[in-house]
Protein backbone atom coordinates (compact mmCIF):
# COMPACT_ATOMS: atom_id res chain seq x y z
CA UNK A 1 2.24 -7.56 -20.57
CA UNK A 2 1.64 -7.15 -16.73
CA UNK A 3 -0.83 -5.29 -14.94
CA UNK A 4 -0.57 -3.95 -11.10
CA UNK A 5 -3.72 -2.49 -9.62
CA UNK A 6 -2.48 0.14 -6.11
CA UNK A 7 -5.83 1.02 -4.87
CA UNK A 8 -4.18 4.04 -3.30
CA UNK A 9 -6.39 6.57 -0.71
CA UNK A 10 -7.10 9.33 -3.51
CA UNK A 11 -6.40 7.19 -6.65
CA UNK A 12 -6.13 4.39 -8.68
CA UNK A 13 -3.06 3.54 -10.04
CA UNK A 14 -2.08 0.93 -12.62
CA UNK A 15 1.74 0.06 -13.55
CA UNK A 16 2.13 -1.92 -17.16
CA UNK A 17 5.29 -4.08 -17.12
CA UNK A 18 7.09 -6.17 -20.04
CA UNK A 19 7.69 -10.06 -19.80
CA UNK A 20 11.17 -9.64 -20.77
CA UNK A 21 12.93 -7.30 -18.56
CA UNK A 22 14.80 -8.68 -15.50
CA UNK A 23 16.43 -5.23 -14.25
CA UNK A 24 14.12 -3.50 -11.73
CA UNK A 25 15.70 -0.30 -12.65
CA UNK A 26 15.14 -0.80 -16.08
CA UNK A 27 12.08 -1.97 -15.72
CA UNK A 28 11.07 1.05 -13.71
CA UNK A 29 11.92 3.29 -16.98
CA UNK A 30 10.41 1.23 -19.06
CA UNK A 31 7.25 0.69 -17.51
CA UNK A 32 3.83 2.03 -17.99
CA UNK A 33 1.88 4.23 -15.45
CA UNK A 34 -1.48 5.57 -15.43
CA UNK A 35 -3.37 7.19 -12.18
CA UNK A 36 -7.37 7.50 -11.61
CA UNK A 37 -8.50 9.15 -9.14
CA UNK A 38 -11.25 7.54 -7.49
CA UNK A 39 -13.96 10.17 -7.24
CA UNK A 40 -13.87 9.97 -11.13
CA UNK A 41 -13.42 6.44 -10.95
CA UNK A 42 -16.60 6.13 -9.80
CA UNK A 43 -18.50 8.80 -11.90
CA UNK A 44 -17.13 6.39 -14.80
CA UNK A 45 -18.65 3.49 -16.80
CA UNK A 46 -16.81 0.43 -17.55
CA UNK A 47 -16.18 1.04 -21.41
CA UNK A 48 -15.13 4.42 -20.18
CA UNK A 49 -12.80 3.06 -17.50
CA UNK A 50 -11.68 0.19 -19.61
CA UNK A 51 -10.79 2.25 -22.40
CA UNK A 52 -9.17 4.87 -20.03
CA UNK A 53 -7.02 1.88 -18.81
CA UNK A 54 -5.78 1.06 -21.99
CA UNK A 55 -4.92 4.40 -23.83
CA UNK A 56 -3.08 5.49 -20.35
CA UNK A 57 -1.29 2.45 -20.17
CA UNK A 58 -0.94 2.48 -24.51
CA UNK A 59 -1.55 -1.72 -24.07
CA UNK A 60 -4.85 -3.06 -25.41
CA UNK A 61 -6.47 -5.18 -22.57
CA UNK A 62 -6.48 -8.31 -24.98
CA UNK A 63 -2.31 -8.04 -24.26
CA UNK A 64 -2.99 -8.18 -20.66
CA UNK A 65 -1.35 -11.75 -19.24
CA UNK A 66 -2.45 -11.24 -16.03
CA UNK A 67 -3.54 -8.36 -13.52
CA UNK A 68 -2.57 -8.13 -9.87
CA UNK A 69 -5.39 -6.27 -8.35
CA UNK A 70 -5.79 -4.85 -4.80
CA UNK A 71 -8.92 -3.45 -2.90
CA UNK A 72 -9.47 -2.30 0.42
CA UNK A 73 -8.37 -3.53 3.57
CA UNK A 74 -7.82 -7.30 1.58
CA UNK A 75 -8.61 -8.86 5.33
CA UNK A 76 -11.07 -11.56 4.46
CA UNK A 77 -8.27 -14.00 2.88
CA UNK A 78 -4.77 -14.37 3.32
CA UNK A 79 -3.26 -15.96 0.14
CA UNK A 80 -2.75 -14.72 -3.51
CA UNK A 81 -5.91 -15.93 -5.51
CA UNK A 82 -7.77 -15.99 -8.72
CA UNK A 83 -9.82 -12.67 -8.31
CA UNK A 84 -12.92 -14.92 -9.43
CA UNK A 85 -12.15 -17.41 -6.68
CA UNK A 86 -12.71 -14.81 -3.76
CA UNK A 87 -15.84 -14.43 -2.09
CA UNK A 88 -17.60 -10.85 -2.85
CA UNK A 89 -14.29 -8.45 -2.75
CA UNK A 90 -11.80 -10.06 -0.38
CA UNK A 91 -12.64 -7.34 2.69
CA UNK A 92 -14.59 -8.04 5.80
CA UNK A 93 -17.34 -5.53 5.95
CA UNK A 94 -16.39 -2.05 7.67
CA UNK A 95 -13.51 -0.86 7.62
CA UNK A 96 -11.04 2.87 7.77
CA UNK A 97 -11.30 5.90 5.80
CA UNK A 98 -13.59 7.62 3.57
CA UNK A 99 -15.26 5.57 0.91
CA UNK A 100 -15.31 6.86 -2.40
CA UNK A 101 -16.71 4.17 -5.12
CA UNK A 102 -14.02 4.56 -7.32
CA UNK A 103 -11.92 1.48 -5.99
CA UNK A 104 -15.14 -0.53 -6.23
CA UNK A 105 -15.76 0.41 -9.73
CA UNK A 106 -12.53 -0.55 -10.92
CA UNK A 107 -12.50 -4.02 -9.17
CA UNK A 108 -15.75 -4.87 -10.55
CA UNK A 109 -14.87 -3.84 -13.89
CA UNK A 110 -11.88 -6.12 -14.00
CA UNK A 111 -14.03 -9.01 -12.89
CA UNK A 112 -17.04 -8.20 -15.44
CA UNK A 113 -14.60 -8.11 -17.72
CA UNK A 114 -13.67 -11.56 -17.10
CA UNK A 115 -9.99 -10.21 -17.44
CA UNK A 116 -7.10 -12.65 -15.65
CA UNK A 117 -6.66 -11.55 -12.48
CA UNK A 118 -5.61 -12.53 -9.37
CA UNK A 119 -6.38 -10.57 -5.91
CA UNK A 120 -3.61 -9.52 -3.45
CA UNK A 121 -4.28 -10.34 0.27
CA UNK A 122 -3.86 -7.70 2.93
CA UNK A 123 -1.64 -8.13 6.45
CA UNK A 124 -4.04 -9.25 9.03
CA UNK A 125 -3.93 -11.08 12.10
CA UNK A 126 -4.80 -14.68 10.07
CA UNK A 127 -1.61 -13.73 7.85
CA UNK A 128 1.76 -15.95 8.16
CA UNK A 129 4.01 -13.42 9.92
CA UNK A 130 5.23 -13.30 13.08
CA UNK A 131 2.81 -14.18 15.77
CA UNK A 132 3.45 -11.40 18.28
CA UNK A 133 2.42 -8.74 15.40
CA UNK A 134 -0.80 -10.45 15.10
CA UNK A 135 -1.70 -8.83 18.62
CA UNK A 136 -3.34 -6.39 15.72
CA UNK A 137 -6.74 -6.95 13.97
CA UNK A 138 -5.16 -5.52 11.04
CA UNK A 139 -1.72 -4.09 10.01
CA UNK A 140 -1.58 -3.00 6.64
CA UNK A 141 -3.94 -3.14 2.97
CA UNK A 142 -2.95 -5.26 -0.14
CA UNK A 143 -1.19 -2.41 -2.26
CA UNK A 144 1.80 -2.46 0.71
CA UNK A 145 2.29 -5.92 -0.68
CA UNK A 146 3.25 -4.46 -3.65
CA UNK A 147 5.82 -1.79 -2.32
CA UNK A 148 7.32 -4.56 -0.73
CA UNK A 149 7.48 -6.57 -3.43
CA UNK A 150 9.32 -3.68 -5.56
CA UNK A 151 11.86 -3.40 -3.45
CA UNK A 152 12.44 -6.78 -2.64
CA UNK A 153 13.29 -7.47 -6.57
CA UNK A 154 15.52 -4.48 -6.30
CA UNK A 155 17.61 -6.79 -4.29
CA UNK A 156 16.72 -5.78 -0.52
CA UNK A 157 15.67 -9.37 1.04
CA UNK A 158 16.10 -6.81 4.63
CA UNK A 159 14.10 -3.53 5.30
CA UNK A 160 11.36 -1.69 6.90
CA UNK A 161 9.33 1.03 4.65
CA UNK A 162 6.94 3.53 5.33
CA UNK A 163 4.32 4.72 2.83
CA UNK A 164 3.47 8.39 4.26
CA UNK A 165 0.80 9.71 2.55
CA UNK A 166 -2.55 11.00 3.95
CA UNK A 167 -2.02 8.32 5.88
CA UNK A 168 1.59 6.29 7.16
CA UNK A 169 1.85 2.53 7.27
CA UNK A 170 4.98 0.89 7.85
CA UNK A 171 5.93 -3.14 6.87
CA UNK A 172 8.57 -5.12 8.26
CA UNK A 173 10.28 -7.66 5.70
CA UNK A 174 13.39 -10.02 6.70
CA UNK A 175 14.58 -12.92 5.32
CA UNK A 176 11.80 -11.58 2.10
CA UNK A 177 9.26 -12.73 4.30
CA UNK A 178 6.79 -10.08 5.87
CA UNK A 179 7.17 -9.88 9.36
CA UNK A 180 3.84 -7.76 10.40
CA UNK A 181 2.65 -3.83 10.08
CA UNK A 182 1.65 -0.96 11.65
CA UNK A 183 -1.45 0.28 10.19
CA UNK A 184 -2.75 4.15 10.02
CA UNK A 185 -4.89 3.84 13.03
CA UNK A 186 -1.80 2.42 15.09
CA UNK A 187 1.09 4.96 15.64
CA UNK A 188 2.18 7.52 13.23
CA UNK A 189 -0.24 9.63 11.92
CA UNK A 190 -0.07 10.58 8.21
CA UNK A 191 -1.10 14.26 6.10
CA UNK A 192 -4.91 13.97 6.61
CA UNK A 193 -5.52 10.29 9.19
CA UNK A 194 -4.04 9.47 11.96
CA UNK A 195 -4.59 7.33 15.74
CA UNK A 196 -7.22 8.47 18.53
CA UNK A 197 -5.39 10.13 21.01
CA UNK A 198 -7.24 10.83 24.40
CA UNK A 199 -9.09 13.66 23.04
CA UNK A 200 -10.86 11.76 19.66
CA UNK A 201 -12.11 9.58 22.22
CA UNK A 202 -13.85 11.49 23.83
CA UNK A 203 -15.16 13.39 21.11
CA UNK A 204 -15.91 9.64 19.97
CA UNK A 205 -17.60 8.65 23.03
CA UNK A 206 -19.65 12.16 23.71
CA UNK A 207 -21.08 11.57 20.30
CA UNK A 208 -19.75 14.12 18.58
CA UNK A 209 -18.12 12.22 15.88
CA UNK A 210 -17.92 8.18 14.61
CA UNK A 211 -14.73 5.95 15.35
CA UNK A 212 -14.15 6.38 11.56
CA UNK A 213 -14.42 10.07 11.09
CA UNK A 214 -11.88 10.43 14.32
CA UNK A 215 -9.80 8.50 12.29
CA UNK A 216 -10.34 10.35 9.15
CA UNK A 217 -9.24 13.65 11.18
CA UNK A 218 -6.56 12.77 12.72
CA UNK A 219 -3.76 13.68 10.84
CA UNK A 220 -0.95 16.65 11.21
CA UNK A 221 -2.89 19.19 8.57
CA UNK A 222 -6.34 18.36 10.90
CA UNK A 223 -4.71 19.74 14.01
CA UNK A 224 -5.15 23.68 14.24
CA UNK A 225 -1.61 24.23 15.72
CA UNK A 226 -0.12 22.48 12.15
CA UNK A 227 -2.88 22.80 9.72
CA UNK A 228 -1.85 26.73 8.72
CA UNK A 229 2.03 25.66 8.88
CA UNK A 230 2.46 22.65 6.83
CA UNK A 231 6.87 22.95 7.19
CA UNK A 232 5.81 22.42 11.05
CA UNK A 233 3.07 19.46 10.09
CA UNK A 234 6.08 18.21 7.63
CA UNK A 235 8.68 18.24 10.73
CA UNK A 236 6.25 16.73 12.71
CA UNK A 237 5.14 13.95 10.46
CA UNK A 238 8.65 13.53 10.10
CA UNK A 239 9.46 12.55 13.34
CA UNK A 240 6.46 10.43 14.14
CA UNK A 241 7.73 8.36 11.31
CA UNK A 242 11.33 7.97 12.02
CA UNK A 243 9.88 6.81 15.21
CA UNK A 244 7.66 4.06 14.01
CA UNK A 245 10.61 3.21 11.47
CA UNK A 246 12.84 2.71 14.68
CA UNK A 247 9.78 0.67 16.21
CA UNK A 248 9.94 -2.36 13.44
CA UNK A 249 13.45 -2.20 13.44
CA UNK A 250 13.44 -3.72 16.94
CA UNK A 251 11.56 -6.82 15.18
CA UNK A 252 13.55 -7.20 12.07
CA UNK A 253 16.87 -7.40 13.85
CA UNK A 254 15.65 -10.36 15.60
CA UNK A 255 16.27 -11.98 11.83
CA UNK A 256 18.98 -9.78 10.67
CA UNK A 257 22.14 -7.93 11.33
CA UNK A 258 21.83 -5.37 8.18
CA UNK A 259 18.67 -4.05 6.87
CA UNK A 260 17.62 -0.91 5.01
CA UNK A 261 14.13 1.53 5.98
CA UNK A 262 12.98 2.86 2.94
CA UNK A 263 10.13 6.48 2.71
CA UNK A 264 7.65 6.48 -0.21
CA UNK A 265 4.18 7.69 -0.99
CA UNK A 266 3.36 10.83 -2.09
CA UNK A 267 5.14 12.39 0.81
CA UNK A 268 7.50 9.61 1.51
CA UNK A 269 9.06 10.23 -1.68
CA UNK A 270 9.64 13.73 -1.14
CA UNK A 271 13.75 14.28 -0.99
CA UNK A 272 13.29 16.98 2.56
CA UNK A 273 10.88 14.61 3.66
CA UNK A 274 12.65 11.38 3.26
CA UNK A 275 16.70 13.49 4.67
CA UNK A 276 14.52 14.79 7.41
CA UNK A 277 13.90 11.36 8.61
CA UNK A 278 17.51 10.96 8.08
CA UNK A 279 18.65 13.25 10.10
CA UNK A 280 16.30 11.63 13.07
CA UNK A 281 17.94 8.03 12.98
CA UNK A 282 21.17 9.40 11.64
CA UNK A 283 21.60 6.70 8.97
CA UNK A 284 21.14 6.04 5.52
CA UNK A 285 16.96 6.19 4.84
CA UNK A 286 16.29 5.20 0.54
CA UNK A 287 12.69 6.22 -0.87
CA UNK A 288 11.38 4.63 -3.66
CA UNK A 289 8.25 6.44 -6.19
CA UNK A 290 4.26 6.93 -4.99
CA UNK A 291 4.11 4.15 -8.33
CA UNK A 292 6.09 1.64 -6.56
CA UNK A 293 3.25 -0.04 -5.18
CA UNK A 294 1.57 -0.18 -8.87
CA UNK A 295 4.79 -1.90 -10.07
CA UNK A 296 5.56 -4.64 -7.56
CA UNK A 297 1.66 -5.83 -8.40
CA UNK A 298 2.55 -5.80 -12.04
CA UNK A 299 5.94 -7.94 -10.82
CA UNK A 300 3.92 -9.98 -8.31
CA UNK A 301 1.78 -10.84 -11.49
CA UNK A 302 4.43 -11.23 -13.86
CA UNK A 303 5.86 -14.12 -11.38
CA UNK A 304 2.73 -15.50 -10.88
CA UNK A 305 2.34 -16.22 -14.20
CA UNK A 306 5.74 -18.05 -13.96
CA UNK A 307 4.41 -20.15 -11.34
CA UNK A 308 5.96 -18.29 -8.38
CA UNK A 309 4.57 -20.68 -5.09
CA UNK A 310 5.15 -17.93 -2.79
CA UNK A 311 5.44 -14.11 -2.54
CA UNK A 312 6.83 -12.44 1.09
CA UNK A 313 5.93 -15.52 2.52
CA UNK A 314 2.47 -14.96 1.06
CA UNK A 315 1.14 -18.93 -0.11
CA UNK A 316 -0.42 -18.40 -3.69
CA UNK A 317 -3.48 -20.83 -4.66
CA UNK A 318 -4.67 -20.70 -8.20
């Protein structure tokens, strides 16, 4: 069996996946899925996470071929690796959001536990994409990787997705190569975190608040106008994300004539959500499940343990 690791904003989510089924849709109902969240995560031991692991997933962790684990921002390396072969946890110190513990808990457990892994890079400006999208530091964590991954083996090799969630990040693949990313702090904003506009930098400047917690509040639900009518924060969000899907479009039909966008996250996957972002490019918009990301890092896995050389475009060294 396969393991994929999403480190996801509120939880931890791990996608078990056979060695024998080819269909993705299959696969999909078939496969395992277990969520953490990561405040209790990190109130956890190992044993108790361990053994959490494996009755959620009903696969003993001595059946575990390999795990495809992702933490944090994933910006201090930019190829697939042996989790044990990565300096500390694969991020550069600092980063966006609020930290919890859980995430780290998990990751450390898995490498205590001397359990085959291999660690998912992130999309960063040392990535191989295209160069003009390396203008930004950073443009998306490893767990995208996955969702990418998923719906590449569900036979897109064309598409731009956004994962709107408390936050929205959107990934450009053509060609099944990763093109670049927005990240959350870029355009759209998601549920809870979202860009500095003029007035967060002020606040930000004046003291009042940190880069991180403008960040943090800067989402549709923050603003008082939205936060007490979430169908107006939903239409809202909506829009800002049909927008940014537009935005990578312009880049991916440099490499191809036909492409898909795709919604997901816990949002995303919402059916109003996703036809209301429809409605604003007026043309076909798929979603795929929140666990998506969970499964293409059980998938990634699964090839990598066939010897896959590449994934997206993303070099893997073990």
């Amino acid at each position: 069996m396969f393991v994929g690791i999403d480190h996801g904003t509120v939880a931890i989510r791990f996608a078990c996946i056979s060695d024998t089924e080819e269909d993705t849709k299959k696969l999909e109902a078939k496969a395992k899925i277990f969520e953490l969240r990561r405040d209790e995560a990190a109130r956890m031991s190992d044993v108790d996470i361990l053994s959490a692991v494996e009755a959620g997933l009903g696969v003993r962790r001595e059946d575990w071929k390999l795990v495809a684990v992702t933490y944090s921002m994933g910006d201090a390396f930019s190829t697939i690796r042996r989790l044990s072969d990565v300096e500390g946890r694969g991020s550069l110190e600092g980063g966006a959001g609020t930290f919890v513990g859980g995430g780290t808990k998990v990751f450390d457990v898995v490498k205590r536990a001397g359990l085959p892994a291999i660690l998912i890079p992130g999309i960063h400006a040392r990535s191989e994409i295209d160069d003009r999208m390396k203008f930004f530091s950073h443009g998306a964590s490893p767990e995208k990787v996955g969702i990418a991954y998923f719906i590449y083996k569900s036979g897109f090799e064309n598409f731009v997705f956004s994962d709107v969630s408390s936050n929205t990040v959107t990934v450009a693949v053509a060609g099944g190569r990763i093109l670049g990313a927005l990240d959350a702090c870029i355009f759209a904003p998601g549920m809870k975190h979202g860009p500095l506009d003029l007035q967060l930098i002020r606040d930000v400047d004046s003291g009042k608040m940190t880069a991180n917690e403008a960040f943090s509040h800067g989402g549709v639900l923050t603003k008082p106008h939205f936060a007490a009518d979430e169908a107006s924060a939903l239409k809202t969000l909506a829009l800002f994300v049909a927008m940014e899907l537009s935005a990578m479009s312009v880049l991916v039909s440099e490499f191809a004539e036909d492409f898909e966008f795709f919604t997901t996250g816990a949002v995303g996957e919402r059916e109003d959500f996703r036809a209301a972002v429809e409605r604003h490019l007026k043309r076909r918009v798929r979603s795929v499940p929140r666990y998506s990301a969970a499964l293409g890092c059980a998938l990634i896995a699964r090839d990598v343990f066939r010897d896959a050389k590449e994934i997206l475009g993303i070099a893997v060294e073990i």
